[in-house]
C-alpha atoms as a PDB file:
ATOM      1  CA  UNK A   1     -22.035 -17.112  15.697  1.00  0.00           C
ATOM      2  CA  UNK A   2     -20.595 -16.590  12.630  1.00  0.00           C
ATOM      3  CA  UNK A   3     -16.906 -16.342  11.436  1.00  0.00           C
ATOM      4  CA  UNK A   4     -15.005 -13.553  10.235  1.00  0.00           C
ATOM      5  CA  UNK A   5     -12.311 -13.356   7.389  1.00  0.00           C
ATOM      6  CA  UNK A   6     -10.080 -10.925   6.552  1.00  0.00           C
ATOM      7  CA  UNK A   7      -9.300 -10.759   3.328  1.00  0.00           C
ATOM      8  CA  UNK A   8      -6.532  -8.976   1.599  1.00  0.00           C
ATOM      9  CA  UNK A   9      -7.699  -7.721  -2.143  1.00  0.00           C
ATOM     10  CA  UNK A  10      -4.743  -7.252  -3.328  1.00  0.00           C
ATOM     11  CA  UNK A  11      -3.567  -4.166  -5.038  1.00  0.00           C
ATOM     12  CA  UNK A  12      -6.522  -3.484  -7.333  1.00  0.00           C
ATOM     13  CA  UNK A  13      -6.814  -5.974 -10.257  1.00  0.00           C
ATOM     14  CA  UNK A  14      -9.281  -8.652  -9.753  1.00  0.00           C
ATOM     15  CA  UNK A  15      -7.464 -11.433 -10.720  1.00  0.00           C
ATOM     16  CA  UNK A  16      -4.517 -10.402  -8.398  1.00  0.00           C
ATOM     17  CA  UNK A  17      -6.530 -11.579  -4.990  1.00  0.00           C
ATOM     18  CA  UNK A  18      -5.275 -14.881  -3.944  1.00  0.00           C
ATOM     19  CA  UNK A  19      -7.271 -18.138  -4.629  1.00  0.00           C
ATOM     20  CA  UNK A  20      -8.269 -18.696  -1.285  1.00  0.00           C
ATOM     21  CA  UNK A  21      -9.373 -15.183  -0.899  1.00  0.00           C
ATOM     22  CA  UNK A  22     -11.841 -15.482  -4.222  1.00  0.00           C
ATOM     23  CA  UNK A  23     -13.095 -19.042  -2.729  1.00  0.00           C
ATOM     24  CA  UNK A  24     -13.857 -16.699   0.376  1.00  0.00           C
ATOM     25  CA  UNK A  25     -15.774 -14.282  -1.358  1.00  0.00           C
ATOM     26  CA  UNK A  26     -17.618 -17.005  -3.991  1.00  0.00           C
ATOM     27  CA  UNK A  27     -18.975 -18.150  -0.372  1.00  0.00           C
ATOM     28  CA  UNK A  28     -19.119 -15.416   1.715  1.00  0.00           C
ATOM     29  CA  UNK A  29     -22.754 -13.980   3.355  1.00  0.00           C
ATOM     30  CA  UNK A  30     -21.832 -11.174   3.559  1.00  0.00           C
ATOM     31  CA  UNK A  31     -19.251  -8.622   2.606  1.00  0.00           C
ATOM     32  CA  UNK A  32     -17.682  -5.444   4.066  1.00  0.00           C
ATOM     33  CA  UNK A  33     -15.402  -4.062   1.500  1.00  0.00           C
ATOM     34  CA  UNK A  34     -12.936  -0.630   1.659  1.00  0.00           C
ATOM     35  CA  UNK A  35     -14.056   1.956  -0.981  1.00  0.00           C
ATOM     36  CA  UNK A  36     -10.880   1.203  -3.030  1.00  0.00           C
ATOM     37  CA  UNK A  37     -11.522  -2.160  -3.697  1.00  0.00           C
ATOM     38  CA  UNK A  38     -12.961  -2.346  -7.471  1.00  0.00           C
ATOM     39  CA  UNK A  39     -15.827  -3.389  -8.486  1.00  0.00           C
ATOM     40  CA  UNK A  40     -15.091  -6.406 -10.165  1.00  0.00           C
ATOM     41  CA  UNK A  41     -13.542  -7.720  -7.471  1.00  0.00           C
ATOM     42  CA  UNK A  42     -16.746  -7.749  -6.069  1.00  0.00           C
ATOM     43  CA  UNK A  43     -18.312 -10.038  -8.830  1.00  0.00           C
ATOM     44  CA  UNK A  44     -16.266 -12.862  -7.005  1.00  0.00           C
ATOM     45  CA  UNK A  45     -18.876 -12.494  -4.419  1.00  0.00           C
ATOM     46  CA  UNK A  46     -22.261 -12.955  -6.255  1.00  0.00           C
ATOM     47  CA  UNK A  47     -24.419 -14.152  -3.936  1.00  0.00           C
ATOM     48  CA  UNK A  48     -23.127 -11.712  -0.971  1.00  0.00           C
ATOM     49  CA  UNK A  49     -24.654  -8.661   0.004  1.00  0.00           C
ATOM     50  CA  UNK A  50     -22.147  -5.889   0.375  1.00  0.00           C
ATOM     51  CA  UNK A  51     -21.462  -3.111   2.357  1.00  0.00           C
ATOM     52  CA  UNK A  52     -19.197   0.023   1.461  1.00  0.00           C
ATOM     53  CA  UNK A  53     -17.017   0.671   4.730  1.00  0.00           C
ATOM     54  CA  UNK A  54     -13.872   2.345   3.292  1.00  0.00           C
ATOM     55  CA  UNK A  55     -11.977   5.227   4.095  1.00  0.00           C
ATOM     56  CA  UNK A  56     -10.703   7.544   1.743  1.00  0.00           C
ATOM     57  CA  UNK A  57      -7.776  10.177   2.846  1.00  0.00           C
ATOM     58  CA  UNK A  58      -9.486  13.543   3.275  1.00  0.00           C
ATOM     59  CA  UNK A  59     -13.080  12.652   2.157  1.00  0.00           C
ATOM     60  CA  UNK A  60     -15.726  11.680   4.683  1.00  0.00           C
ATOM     61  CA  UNK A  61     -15.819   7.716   5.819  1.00  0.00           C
ATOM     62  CA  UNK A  62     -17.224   5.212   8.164  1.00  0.00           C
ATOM     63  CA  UNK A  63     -15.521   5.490  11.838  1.00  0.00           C
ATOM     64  CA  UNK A  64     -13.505   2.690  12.963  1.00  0.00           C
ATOM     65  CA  UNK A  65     -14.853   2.103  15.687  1.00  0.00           C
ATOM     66  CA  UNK A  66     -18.355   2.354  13.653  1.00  0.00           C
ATOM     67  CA  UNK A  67     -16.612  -0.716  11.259  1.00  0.00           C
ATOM     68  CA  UNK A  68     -15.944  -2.734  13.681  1.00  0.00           C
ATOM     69  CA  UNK A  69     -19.847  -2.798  15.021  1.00  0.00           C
ATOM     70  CA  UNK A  70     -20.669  -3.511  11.727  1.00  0.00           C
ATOM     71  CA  UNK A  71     -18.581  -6.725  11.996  1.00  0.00           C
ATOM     72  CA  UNK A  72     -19.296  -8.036  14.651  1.00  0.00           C
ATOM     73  CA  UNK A  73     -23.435  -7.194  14.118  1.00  0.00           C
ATOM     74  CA  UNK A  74     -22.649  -9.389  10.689  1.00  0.00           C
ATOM     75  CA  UNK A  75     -21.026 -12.616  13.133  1.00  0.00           C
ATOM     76  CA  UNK A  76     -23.980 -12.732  14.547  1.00  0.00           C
ATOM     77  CA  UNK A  77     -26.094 -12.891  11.820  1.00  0.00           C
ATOM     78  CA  UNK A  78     -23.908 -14.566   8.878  1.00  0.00           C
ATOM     79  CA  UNK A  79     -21.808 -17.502   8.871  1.00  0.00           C
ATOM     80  CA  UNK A  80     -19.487 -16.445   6.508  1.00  0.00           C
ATOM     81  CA  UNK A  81     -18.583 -12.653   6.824  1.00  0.00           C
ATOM     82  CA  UNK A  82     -15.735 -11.578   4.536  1.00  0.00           C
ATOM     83  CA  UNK A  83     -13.669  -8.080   5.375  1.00  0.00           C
ATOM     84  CA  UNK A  84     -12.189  -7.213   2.465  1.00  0.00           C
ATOM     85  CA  UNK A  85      -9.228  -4.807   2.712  1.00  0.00           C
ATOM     86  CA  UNK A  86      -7.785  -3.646   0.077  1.00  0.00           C
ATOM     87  CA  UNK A  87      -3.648  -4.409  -0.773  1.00  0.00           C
ATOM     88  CA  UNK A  88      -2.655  -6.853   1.891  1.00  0.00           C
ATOM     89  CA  UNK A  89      -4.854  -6.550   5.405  1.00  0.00           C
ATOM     90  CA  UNK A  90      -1.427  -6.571   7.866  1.00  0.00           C
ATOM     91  CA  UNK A  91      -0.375  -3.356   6.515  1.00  0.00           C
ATOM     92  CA  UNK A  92      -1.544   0.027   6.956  1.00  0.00           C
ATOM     93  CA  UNK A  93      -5.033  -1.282   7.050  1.00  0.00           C
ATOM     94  CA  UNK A  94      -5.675  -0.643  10.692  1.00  0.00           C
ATOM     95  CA  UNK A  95      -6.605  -4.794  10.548  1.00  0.00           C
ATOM     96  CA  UNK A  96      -5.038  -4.919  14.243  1.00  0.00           C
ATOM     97  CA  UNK A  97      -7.921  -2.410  15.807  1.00  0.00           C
ATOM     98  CA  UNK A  98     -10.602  -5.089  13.779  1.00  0.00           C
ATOM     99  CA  UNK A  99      -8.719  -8.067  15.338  1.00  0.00           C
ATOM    100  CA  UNK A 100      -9.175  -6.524  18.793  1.00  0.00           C
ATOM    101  CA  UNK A 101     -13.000  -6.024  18.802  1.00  0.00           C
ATOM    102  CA  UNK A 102     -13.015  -9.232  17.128  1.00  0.00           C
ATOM    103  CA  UNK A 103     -11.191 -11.370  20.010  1.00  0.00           C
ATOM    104  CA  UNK A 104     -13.161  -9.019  22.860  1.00  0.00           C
ATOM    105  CA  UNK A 105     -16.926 -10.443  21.328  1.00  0.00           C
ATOM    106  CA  UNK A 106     -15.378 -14.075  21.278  1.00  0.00           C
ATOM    107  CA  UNK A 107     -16.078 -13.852  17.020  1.00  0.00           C
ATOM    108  CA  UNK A 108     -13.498 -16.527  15.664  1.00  0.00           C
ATOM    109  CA  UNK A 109     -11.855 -14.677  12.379  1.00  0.00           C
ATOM    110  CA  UNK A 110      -8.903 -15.903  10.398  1.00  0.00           C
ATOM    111  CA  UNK A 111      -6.756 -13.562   8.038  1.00  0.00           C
ATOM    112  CA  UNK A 112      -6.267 -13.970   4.354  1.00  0.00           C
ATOM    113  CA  UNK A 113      -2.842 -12.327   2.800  1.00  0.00           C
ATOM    114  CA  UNK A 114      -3.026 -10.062  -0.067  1.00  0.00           C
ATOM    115  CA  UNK A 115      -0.519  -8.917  -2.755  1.00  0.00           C
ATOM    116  CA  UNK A 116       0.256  -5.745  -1.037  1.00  0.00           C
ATOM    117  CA  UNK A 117       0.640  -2.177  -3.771  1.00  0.00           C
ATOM    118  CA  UNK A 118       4.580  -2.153  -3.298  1.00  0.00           C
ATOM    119  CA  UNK A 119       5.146  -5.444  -4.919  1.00  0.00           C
ATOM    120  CA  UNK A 120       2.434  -4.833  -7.548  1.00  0.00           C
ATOM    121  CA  UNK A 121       4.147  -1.316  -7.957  1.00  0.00           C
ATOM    122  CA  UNK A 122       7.599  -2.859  -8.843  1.00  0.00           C
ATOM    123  CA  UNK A 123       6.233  -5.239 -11.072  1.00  0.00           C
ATOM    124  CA  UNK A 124       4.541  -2.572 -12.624  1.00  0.00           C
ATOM    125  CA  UNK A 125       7.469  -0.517 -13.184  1.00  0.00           C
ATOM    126  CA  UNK A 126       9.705  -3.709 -13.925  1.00  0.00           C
ATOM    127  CA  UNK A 127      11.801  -2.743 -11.308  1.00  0.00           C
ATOM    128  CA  UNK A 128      12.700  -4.802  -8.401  1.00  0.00           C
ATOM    129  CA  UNK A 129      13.011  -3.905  -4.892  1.00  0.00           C
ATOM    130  CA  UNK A 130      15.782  -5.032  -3.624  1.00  0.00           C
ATOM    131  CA  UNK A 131      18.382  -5.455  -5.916  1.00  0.00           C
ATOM    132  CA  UNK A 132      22.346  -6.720  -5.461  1.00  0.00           C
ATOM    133  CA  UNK A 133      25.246  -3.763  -5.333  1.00  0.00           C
ATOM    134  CA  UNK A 134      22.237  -1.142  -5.153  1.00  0.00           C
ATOM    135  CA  UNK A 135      19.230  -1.688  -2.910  1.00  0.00           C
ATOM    136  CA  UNK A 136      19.397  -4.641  -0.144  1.00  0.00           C
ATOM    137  CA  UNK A 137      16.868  -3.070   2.196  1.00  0.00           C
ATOM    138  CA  UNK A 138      13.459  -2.115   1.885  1.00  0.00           C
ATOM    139  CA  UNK A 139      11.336   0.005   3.980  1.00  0.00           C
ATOM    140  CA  UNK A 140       7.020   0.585   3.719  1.00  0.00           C
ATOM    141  CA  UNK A 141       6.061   3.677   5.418  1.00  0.00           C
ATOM    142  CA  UNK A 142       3.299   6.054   5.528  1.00  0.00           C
ATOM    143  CA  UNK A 143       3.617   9.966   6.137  1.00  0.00           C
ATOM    144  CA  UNK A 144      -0.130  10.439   7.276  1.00  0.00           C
ATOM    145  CA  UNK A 145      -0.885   9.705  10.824  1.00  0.00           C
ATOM    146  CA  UNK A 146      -3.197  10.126  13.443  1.00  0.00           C
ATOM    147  CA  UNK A 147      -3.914  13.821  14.888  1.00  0.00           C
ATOM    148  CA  UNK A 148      -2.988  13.394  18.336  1.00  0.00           C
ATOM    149  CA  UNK A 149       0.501  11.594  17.738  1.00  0.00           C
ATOM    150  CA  UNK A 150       3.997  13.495  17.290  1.00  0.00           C
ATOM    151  CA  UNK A 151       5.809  13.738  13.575  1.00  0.00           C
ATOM    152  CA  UNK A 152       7.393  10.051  13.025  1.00  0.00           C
ATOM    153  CA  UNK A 153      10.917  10.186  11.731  1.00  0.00           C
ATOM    154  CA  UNK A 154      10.655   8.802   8.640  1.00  0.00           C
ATOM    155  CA  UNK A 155      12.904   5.646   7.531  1.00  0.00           C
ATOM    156  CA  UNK A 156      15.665   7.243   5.378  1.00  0.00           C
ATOM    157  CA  UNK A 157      18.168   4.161   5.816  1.00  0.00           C
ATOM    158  CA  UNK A 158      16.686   1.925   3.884  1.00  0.00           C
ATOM    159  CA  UNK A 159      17.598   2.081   0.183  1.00  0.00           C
ATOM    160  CA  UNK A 160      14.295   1.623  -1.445  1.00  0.00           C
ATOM    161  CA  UNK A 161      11.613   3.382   0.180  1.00  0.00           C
ATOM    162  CA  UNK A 162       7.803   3.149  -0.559  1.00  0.00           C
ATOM    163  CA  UNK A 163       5.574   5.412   0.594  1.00  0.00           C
ATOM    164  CA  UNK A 164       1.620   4.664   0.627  1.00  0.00           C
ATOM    165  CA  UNK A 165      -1.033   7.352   0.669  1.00  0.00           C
ATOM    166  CA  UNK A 166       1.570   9.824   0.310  1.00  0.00           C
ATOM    167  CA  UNK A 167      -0.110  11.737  -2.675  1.00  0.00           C
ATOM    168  CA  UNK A 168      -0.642  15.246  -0.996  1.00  0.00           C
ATOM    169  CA  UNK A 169       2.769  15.086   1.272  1.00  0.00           C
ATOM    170  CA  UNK A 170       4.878  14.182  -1.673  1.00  0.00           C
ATOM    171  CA  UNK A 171       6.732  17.268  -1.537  1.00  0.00           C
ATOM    172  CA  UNK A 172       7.317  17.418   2.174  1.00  0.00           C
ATOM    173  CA  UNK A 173       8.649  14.273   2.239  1.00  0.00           C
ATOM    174  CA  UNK A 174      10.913  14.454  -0.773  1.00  0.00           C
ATOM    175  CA  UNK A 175      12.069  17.818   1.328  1.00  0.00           C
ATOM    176  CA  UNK A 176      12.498  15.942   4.621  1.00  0.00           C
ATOM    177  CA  UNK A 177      14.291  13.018   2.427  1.00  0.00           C
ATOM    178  CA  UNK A 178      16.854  15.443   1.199  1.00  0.00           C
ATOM    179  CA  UNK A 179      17.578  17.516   4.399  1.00  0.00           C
ATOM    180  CA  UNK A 180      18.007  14.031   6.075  1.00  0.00           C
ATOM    181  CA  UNK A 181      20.680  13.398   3.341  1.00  0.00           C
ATOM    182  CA  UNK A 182      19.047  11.971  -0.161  1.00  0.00           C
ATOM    183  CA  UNK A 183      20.744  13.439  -3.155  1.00  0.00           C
ATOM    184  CA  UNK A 184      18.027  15.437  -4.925  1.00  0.00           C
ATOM    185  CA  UNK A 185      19.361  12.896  -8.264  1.00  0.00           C
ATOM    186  CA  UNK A 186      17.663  10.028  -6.313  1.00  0.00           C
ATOM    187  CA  UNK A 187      14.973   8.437  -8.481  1.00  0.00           C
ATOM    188  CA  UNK A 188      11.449   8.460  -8.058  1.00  0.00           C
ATOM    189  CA  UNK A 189       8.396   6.415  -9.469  1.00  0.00           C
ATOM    190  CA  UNK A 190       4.728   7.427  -9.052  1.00  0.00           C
ATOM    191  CA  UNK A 191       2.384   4.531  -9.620  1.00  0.00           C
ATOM    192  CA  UNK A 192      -1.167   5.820  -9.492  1.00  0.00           C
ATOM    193  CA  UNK A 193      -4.054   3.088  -9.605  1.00  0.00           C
ATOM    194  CA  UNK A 194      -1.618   0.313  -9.761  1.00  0.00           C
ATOM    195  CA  UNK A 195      -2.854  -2.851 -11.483  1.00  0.00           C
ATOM    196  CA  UNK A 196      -5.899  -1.069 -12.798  1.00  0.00           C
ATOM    197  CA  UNK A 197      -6.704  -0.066 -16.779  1.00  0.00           C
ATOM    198  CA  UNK A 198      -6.238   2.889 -15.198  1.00  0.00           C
ATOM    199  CA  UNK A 199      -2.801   2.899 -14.084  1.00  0.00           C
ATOM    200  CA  UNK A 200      -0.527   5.406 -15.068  1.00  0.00           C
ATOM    201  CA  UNK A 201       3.400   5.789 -14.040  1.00  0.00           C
ATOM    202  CA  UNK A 202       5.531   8.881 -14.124  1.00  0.00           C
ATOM    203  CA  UNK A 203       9.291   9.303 -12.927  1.00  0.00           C
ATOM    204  CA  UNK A 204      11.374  11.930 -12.180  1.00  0.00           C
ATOM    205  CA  UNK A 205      13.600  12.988  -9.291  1.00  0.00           C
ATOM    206  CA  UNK A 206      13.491  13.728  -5.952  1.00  0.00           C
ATOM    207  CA  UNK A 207      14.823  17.526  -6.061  1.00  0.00           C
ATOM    208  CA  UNK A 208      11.638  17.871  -8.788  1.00  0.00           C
ATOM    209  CA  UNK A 209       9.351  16.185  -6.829  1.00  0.00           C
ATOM    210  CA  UNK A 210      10.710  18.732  -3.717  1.00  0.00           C
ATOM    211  CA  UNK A 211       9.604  21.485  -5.853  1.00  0.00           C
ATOM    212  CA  UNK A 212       6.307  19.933  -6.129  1.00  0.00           C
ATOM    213  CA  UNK A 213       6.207  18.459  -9.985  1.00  0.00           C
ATOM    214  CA  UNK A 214       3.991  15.842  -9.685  1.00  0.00           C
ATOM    215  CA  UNK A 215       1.174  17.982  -8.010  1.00  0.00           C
ATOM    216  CA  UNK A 216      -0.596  18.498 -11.050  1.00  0.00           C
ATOM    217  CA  UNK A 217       0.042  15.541 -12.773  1.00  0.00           C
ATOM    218  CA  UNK A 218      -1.578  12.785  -9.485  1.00  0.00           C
ATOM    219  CA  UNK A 219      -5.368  12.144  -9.887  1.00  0.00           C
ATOM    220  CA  UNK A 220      -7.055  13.468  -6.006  1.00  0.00           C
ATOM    221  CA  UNK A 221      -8.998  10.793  -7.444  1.00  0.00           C
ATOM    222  CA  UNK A 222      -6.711   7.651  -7.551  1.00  0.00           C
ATOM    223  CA  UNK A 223      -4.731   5.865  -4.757  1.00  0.00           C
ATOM    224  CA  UNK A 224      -0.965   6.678  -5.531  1.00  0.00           C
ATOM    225  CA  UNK A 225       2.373   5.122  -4.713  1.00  0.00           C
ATOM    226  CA  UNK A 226       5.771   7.027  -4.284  1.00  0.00           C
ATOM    227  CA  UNK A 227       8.586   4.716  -4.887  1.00  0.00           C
ATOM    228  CA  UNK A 228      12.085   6.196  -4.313  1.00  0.00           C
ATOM    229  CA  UNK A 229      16.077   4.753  -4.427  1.00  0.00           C
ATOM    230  CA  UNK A 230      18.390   4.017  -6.981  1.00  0.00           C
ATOM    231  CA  UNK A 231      16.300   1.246  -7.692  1.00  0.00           C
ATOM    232  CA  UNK A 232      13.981   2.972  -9.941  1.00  0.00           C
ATOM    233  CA  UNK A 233      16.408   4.515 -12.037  1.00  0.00           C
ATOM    234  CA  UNK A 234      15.846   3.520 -15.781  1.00  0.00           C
ATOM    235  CA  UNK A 235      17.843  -0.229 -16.101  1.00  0.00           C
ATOM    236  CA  UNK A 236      20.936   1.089 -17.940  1.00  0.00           C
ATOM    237  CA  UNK A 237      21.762   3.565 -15.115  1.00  0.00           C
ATOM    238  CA  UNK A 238      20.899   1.050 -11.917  1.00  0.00           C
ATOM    239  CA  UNK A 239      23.112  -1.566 -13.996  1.00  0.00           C
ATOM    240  CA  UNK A 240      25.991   0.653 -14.105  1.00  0.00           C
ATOM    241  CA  UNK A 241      25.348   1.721 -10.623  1.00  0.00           C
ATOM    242  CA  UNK A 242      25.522  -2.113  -9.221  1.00  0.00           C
ATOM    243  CA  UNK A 243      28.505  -2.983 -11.414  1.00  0.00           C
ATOM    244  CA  UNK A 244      30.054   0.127  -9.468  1.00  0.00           C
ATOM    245  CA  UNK A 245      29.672  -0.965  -6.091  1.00  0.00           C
ATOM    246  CA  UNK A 246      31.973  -3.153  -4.325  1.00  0.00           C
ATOM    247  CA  UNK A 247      30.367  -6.129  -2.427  1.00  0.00           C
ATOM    248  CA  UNK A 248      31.555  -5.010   0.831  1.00  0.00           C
ATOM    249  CA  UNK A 249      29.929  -1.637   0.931  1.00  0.00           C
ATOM    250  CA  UNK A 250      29.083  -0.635   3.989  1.00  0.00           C
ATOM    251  CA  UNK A 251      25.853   0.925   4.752  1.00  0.00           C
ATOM    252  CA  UNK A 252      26.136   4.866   4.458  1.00  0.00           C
ATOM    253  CA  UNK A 253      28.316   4.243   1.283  1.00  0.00           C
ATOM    254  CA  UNK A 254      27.036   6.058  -1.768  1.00  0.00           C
ATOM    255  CA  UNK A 255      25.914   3.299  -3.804  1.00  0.00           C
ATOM    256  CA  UNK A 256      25.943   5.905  -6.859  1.00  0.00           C
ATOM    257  CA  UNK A 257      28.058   5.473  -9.997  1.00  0.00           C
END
């Protein structure tokens, strides 16, 4: 019986997996990747053979429940089977349903962090995250969700908010944003292919996102991130807005110049 890692790729970039993760791969049997992990990420693995096992939001893709056969079929044939997730595996990756089938065929598996797309998307933008008199919360949701669930309320407390796989709900939820109370001036960054020669950035606001601006600009194509709070704002008007704020705000405060 084999063992099973999981391995977080990080946000695309090759050189952005961790080193442990790349020594994983270098000697890894055999390796299950997610269809956005690129290609030369896969060069870290030469000697592995690879399997394509990715899901992709609205195309076809492998079942779950099909995936995690496949893993535990590799155990027991491979010592060394790498699951390679892309971003980091602990989020949004469904790594928990893996884990499960895992632990019920007594496979041993260990799990390897990855740089997850909301860090790489603030260093991409040069903005950070949290940030003192404007942003000291963060929250990482998701609009999508399974068909047999209710709506989810999403997290509109938190001042910076990052939304994965949100490309094709971007206006609904810049809609449900400002009906829950976000000033249509609140800034907004779209990071599409983040890390990648092919990542492109473009910011505007919430109310123009509402009205569905960035439809035609985001690549069906490319795996996007919404990024949205005061934040993101270019750095002259977040600097004025922290100078503005008192230290003792209290949370429901406008934290707007």
């Amino acid at each position: 019986m084999g063992k099973v890692y999981l391995v977080g790729a990080g946000p695309g970039a090759a050189d952005l997996i961790t080193v442990r993760g790349a020594r994983l791969l270098a000697a890894a049997d055999l390796v299950l990747h997610d269809a956005l992990v690129e290609p030369a990420m896969l060069e870290h693995a030469p000697g592995a053979r690879k399997i394509a096992v990715g899901k992709r939001c609205g195309q076809r893709s492998t079942a779950q429940q099909f995936i995690n056969r496949q893993i535990i079929d590799a155990a027991q044939r491979h010592a060394i089977v790498v699951r390679l997730k892309g971003g980091d595996p602990m989020l949004f990756g469904r790594a928990d349903e893996e884990m499960r089938a895992l632990e019920a065929a007594g496979i041993e598996y260990e799990v390897v962090p990855g740089i997850t797309a909301a860090l790489a998307g603030a260093a991409s933008l040069k903005r950070s995250l949290t940030l003192r008199g404007v942003s000291r919360s963060v929250a990482l949701a998701t609009h999508s969700r399974a068909a047999d669930t209710v709506a989810i309320r999403e997290q509109v407390n938190a001042d910076s908010l990052v939304f994965y796989m949100g490309r094709d709900s971007a206006p609904e939820i810049a809609q449900q944003l400002i009906a829950a109370g976000r000033p249509g001036t609140t800034p907004v960054a779209l990071v599409e292919a983040c890390s990648t020669p092919r990542e492109r950035v473009l910011t505007l606001t919430l109310a123009a996102l509402a009205a569905g601006a960035a439809l035609t600009w985001l690549d069906a194509a490319q795996p996007s991130l919404l990024m949205i709070g005061e934040a993101f704002a270019a750095r002259g008007a977040v600097a004025s807005a922290a100078v503005a704020v008192e230290p003792a705000v209290q949370p429901g405060m406008s934290r707007a110049a």
